[in-house]
N, C-alpha and C. Protein backbone atom coordinates (compact mmCIF):
# COMPACT_ATOMS: atom_id res chain seq x y z
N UNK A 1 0.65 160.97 176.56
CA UNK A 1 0.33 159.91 177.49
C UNK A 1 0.14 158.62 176.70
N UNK A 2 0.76 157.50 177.35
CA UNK A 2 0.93 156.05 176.77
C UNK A 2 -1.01 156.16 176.28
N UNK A 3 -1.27 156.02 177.24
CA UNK A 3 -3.16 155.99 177.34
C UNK A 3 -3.71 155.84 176.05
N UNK A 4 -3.39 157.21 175.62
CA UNK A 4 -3.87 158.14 174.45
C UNK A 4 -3.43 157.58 173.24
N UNK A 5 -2.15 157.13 173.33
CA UNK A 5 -1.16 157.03 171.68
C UNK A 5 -1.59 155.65 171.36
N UNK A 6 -1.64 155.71 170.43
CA UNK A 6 -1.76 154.15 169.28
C UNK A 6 -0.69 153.42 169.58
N UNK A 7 -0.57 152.21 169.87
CA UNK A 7 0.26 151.34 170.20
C UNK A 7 1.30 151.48 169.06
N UNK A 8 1.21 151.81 168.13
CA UNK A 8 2.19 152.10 166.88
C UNK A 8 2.99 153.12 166.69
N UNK A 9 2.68 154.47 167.66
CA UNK A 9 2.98 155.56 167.91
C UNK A 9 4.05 155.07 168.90
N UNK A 10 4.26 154.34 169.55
CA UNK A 10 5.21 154.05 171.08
C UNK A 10 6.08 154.07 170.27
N UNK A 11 7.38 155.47 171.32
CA UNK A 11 8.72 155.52 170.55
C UNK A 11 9.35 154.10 170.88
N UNK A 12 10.27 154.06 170.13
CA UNK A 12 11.57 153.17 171.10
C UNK A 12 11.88 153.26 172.63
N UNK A 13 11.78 154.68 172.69
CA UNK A 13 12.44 154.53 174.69
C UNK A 13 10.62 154.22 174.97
N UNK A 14 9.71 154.54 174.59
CA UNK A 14 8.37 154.58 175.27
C UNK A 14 8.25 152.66 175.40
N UNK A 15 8.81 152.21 174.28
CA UNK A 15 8.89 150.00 174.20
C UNK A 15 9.85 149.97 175.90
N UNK A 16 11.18 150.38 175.67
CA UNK A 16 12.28 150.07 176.38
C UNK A 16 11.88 150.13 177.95
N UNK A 17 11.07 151.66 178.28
CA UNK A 17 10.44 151.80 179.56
C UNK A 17 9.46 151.01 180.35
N UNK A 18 8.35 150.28 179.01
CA UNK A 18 7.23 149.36 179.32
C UNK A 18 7.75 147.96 180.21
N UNK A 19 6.97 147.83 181.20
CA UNK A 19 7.09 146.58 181.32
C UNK A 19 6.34 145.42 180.85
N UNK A 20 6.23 144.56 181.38
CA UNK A 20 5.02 143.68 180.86
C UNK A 20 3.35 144.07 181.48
N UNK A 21 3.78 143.96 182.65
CA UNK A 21 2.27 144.77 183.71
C UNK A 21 2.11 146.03 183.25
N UNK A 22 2.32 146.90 183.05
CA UNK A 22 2.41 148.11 182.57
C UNK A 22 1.50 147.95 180.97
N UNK A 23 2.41 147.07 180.16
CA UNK A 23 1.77 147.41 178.85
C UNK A 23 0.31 146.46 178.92
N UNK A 24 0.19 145.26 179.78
CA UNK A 24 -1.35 144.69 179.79
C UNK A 24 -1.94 145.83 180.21
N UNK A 25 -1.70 146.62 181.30
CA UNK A 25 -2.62 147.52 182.03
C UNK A 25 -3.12 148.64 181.01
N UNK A 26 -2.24 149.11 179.95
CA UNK A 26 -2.23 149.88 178.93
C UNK A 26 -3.80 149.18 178.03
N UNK A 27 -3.00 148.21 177.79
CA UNK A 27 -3.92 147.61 176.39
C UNK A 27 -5.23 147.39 176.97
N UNK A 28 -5.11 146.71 178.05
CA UNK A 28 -6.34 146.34 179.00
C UNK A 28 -7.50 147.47 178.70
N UNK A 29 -7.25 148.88 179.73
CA UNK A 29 -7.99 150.10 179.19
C UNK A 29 -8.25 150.25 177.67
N UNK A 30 -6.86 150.48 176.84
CA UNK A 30 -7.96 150.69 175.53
C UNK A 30 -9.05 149.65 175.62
N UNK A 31 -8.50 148.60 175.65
CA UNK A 31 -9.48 147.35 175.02
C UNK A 31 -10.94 148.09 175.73
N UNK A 32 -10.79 148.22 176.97
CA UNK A 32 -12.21 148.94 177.48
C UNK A 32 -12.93 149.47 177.03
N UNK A 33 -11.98 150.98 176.62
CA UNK A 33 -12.03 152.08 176.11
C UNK A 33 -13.37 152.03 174.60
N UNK A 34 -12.27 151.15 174.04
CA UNK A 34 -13.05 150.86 172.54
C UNK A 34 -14.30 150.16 172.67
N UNK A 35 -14.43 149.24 173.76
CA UNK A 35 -15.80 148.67 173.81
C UNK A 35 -16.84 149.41 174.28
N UNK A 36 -16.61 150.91 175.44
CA UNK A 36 -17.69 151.81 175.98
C UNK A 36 -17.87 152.39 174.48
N UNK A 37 -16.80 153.03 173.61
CA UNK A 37 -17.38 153.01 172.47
C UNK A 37 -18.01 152.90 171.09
N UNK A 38 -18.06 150.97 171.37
CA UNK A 38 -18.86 150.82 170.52
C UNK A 38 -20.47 150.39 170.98
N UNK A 39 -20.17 150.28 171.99
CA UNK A 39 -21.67 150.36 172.92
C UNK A 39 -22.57 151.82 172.57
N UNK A 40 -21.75 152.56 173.42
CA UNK A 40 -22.56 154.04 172.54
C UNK A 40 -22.74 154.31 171.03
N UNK A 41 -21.70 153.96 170.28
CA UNK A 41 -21.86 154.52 169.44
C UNK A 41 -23.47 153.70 168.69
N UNK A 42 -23.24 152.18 168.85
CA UNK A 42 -24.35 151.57 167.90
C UNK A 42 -25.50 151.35 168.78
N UNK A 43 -25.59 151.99 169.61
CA UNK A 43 -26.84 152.08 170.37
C UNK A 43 -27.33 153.68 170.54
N UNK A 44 -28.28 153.90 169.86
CA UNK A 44 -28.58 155.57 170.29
C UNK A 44 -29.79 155.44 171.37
N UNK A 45 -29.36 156.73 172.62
CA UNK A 45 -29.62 156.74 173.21
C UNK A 45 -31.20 157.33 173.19
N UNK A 46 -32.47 156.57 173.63
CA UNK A 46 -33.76 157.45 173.88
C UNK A 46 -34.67 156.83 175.26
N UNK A 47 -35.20 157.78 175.65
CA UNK A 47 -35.73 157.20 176.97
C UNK A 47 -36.57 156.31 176.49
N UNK A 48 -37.05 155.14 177.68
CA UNK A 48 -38.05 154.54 176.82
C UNK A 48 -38.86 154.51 177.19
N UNK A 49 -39.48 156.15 177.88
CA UNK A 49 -41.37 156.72 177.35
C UNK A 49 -41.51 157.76 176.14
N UNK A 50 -40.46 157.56 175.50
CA UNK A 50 -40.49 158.68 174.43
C UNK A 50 -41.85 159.09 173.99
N UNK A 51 -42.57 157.37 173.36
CA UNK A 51 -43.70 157.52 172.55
C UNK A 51 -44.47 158.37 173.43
N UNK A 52 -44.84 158.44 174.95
CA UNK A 52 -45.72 159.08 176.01
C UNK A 52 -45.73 160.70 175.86
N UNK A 53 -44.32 160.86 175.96
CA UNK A 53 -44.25 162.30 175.88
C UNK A 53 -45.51 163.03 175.38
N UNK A 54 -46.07 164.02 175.89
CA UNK A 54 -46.96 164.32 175.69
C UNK A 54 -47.35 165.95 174.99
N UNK A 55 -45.98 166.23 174.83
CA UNK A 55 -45.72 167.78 174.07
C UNK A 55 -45.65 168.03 172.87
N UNK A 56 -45.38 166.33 172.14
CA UNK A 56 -44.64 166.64 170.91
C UNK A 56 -45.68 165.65 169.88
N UNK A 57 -46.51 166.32 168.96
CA UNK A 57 -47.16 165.78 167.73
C UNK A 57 -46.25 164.94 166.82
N UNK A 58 -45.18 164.80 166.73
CA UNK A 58 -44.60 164.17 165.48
C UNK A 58 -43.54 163.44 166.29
N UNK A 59 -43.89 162.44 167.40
CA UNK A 59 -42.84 161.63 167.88
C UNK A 59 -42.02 160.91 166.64
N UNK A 60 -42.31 160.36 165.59
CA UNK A 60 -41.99 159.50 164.54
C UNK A 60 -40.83 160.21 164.54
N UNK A 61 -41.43 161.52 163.73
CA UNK A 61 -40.00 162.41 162.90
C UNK A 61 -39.24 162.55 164.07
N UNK A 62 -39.13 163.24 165.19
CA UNK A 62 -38.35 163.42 165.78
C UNK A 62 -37.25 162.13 166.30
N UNK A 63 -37.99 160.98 166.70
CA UNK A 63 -37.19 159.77 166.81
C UNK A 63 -36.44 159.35 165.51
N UNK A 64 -36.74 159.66 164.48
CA UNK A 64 -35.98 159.29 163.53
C UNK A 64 -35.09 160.40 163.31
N UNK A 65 -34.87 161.81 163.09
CA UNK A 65 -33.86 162.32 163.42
C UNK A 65 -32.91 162.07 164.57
N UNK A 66 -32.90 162.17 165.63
CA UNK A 66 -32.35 161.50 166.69
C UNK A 66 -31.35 160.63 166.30
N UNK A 67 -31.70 159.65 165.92
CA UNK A 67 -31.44 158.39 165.72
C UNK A 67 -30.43 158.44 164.36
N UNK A 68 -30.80 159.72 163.10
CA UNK A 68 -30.12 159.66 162.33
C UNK A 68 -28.88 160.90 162.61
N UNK A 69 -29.07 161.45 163.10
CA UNK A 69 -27.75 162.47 163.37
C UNK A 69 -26.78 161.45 164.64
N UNK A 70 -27.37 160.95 165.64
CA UNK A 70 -26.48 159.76 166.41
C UNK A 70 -25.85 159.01 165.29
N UNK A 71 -26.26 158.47 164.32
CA UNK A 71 -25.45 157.55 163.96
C UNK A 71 -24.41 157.98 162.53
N UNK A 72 -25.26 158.81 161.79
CA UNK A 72 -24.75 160.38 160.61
C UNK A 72 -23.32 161.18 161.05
N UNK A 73 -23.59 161.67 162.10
CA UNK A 73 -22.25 162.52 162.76
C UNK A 73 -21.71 162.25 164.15
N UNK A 74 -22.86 161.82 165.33
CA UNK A 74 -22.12 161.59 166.35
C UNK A 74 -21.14 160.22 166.18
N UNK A 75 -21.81 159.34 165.48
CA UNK A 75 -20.97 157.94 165.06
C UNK A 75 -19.56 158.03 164.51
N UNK A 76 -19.55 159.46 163.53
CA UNK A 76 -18.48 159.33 162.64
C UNK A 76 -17.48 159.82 163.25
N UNK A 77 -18.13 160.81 164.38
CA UNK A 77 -16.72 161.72 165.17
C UNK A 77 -16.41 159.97 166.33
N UNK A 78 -17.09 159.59 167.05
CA UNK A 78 -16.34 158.56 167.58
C UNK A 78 -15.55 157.51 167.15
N UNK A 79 -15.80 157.06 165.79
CA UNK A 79 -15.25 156.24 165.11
C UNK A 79 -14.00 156.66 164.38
N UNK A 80 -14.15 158.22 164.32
CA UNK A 80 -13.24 158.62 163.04
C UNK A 80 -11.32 158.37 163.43
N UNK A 81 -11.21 157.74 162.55
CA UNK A 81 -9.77 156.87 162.66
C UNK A 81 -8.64 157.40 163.23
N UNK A 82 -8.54 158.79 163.14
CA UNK A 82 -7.57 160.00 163.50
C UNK A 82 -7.86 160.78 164.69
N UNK A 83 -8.49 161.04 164.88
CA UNK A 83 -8.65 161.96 165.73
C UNK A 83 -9.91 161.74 166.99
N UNK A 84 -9.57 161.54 168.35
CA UNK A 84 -9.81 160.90 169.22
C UNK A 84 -11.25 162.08 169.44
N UNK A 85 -11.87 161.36 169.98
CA UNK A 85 -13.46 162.02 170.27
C UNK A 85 -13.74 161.63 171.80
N UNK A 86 -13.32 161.82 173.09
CA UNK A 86 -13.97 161.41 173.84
C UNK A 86 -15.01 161.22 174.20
N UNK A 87 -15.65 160.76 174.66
CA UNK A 87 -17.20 160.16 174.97
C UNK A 87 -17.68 161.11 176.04
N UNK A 88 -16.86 162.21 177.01
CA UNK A 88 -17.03 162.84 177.80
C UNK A 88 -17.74 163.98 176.76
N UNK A 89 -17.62 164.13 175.78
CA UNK A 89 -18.09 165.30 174.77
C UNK A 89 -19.28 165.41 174.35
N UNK A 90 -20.02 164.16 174.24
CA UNK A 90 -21.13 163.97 173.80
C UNK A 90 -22.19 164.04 174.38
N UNK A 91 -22.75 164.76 175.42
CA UNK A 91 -23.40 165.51 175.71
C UNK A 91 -23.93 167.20 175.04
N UNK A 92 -22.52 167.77 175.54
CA UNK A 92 -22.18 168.83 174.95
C UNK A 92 -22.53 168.97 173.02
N UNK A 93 -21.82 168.05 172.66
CA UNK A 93 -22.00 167.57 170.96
C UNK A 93 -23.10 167.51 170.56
N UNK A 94 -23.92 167.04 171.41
CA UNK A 94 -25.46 166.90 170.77
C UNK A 94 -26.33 167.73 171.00
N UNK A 95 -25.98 168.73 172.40
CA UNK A 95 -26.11 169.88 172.48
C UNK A 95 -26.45 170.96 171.62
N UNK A 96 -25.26 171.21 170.95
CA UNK A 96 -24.88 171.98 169.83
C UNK A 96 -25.64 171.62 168.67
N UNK A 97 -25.77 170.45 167.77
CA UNK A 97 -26.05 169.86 166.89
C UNK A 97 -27.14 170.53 166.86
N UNK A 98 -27.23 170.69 165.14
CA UNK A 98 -28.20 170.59 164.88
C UNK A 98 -29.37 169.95 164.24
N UNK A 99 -30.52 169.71 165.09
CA UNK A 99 -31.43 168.65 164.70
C UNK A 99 -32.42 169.28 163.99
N UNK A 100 -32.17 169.37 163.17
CA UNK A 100 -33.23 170.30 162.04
C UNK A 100 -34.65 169.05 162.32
N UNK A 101 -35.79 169.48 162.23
CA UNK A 101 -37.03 168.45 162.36
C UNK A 101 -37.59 167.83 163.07
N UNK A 102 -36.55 168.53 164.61
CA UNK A 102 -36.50 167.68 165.73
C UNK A 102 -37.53 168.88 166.59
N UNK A 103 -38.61 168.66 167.03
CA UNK A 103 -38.95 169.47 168.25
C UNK A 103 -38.46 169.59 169.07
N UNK A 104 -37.76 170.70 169.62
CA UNK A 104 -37.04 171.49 170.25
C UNK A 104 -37.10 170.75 172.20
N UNK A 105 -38.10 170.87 172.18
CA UNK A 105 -38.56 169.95 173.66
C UNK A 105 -38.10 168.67 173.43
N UNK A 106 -38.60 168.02 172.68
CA UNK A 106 -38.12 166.48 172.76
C UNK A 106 -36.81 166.07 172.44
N UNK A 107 -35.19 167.26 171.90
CA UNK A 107 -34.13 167.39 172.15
C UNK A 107 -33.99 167.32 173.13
N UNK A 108 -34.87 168.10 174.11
CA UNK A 108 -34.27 168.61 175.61
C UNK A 108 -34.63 167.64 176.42
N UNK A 109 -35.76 166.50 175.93
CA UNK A 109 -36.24 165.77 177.08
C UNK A 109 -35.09 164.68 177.39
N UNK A 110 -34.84 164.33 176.02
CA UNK A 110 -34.17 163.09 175.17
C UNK A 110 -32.69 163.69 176.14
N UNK A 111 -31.97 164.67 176.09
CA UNK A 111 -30.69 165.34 176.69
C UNK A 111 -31.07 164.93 178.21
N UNK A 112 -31.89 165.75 178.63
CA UNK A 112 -32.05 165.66 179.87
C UNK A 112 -32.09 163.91 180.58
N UNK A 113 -32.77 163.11 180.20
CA UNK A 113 -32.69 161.57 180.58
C UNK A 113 -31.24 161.24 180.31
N UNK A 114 -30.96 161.82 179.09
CA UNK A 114 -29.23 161.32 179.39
C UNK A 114 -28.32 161.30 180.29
N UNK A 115 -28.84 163.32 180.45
CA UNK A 115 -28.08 163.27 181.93
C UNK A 115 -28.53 162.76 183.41
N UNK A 116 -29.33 162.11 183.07
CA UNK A 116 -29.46 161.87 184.20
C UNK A 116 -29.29 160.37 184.14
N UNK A 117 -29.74 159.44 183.07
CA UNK A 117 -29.47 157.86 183.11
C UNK A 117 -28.35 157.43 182.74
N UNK A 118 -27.17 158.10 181.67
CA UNK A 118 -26.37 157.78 180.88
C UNK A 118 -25.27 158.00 181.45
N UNK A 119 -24.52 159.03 182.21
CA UNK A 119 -23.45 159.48 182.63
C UNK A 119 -22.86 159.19 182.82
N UNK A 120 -23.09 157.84 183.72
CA UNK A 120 -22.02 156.85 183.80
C UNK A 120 -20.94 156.09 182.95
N UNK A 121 -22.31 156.00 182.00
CA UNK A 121 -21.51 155.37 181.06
C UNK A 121 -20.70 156.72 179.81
N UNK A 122 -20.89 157.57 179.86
CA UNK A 122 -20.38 158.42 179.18
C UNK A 122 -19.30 158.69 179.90
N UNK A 123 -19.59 158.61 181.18
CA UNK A 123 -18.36 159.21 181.95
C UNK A 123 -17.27 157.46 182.40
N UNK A 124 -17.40 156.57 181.33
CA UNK A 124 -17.09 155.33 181.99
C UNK A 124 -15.81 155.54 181.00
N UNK A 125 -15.33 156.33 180.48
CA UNK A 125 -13.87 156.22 179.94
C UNK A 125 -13.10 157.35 180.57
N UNK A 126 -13.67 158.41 180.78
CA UNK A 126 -13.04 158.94 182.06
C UNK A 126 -12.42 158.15 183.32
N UNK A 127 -13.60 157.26 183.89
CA UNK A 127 -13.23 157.13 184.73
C UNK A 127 -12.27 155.59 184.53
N UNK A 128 -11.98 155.29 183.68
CA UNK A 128 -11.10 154.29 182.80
C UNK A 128 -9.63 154.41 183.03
N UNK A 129 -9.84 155.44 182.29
CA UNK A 129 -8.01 156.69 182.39
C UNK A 129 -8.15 156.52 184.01
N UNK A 130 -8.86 157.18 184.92
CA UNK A 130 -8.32 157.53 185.92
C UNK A 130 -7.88 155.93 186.89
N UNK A 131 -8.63 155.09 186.60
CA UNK A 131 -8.53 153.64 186.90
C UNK A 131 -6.97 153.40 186.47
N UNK A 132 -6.62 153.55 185.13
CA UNK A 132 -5.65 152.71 184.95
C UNK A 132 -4.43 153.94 185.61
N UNK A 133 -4.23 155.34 186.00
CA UNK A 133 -3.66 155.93 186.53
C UNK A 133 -3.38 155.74 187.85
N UNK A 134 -4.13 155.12 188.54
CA UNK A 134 -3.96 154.61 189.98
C UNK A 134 -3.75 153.90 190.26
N UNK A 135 -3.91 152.24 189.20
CA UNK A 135 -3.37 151.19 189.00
C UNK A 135 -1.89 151.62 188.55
N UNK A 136 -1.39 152.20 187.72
CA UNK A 136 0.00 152.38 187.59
C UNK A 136 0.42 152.54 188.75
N UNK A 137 0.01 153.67 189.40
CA UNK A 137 0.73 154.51 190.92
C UNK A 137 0.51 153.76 191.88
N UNK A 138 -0.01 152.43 192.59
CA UNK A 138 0.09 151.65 193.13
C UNK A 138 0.52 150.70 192.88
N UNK A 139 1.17 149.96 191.55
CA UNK A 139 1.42 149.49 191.35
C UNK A 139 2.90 149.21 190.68
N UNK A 140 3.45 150.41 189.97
CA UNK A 140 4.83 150.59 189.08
C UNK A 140 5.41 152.32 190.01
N UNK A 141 4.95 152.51 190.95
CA UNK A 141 5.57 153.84 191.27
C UNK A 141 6.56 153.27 192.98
């Protein structure tokens, strides 16, 4: 899918097929694309009653892990030059991760506000692709 490929990747017939509306609508989305993630990426996500939480003795450490595995590994898989990381993953990703130092609850609290405040915007390159898919089909079909 045009979507997906690096503008450098476009074969010859993939140039020849483009139109002009077509390839703004293309670039347009990435351009999006790349800005939902650099929003996420240099912003890590924490609710902001963390300090309140009332389960967890070592808010410090745990906010600072957080904060250093977001920007340590979740940063590097979104950024990493090759190989595409959707933003739909990162839930799941941090999921998995492991937060060595992190109280176990205040993973789950920190997850849980995500899903419930963030989604949108995690889910805002999803719904990007599907934007510029319906803009094509109303528009070039």
């Amino acid at each position: 899918m045009l979507l997906a490929a690096p503008l450098e990747c476009y074969t010859e017939q993939d140039q020849n097929n483009l139109d002009f509306g077509l390839y703004m609508l293309i670039t347009t989305m990435k351009e999006s694309i790349a800005k939902a993630w650099k929003v996420l990426v240099h912003h890590p996500p924490l609710p902001p009653d963390i300090d309140n939480a009332p389960f967890c003795p070592q808010h410090a450490t745990c906010k600072k892990v957080w904060v250093e595995k977001w920007f340590l590994v979740l940063g590097c898989h979104i950024h990493h030059p090759s190989e595409d990381f959707p933003l739909i993953l990162i839930p799941e990703a941090l999921k998995g991760m492991d937060h060595q130092g992190m109280n176990p609850e205040c993973k789950e609290d920190i997850l849980q506000w995500m899903n419930a405040n963030l989604l949108y915007l995690i889910n805002g390159e999803e719904d990007l692709i599907q934007q510029a898919v319906a803009t094509y089909h109303s528009t070039f079909m």
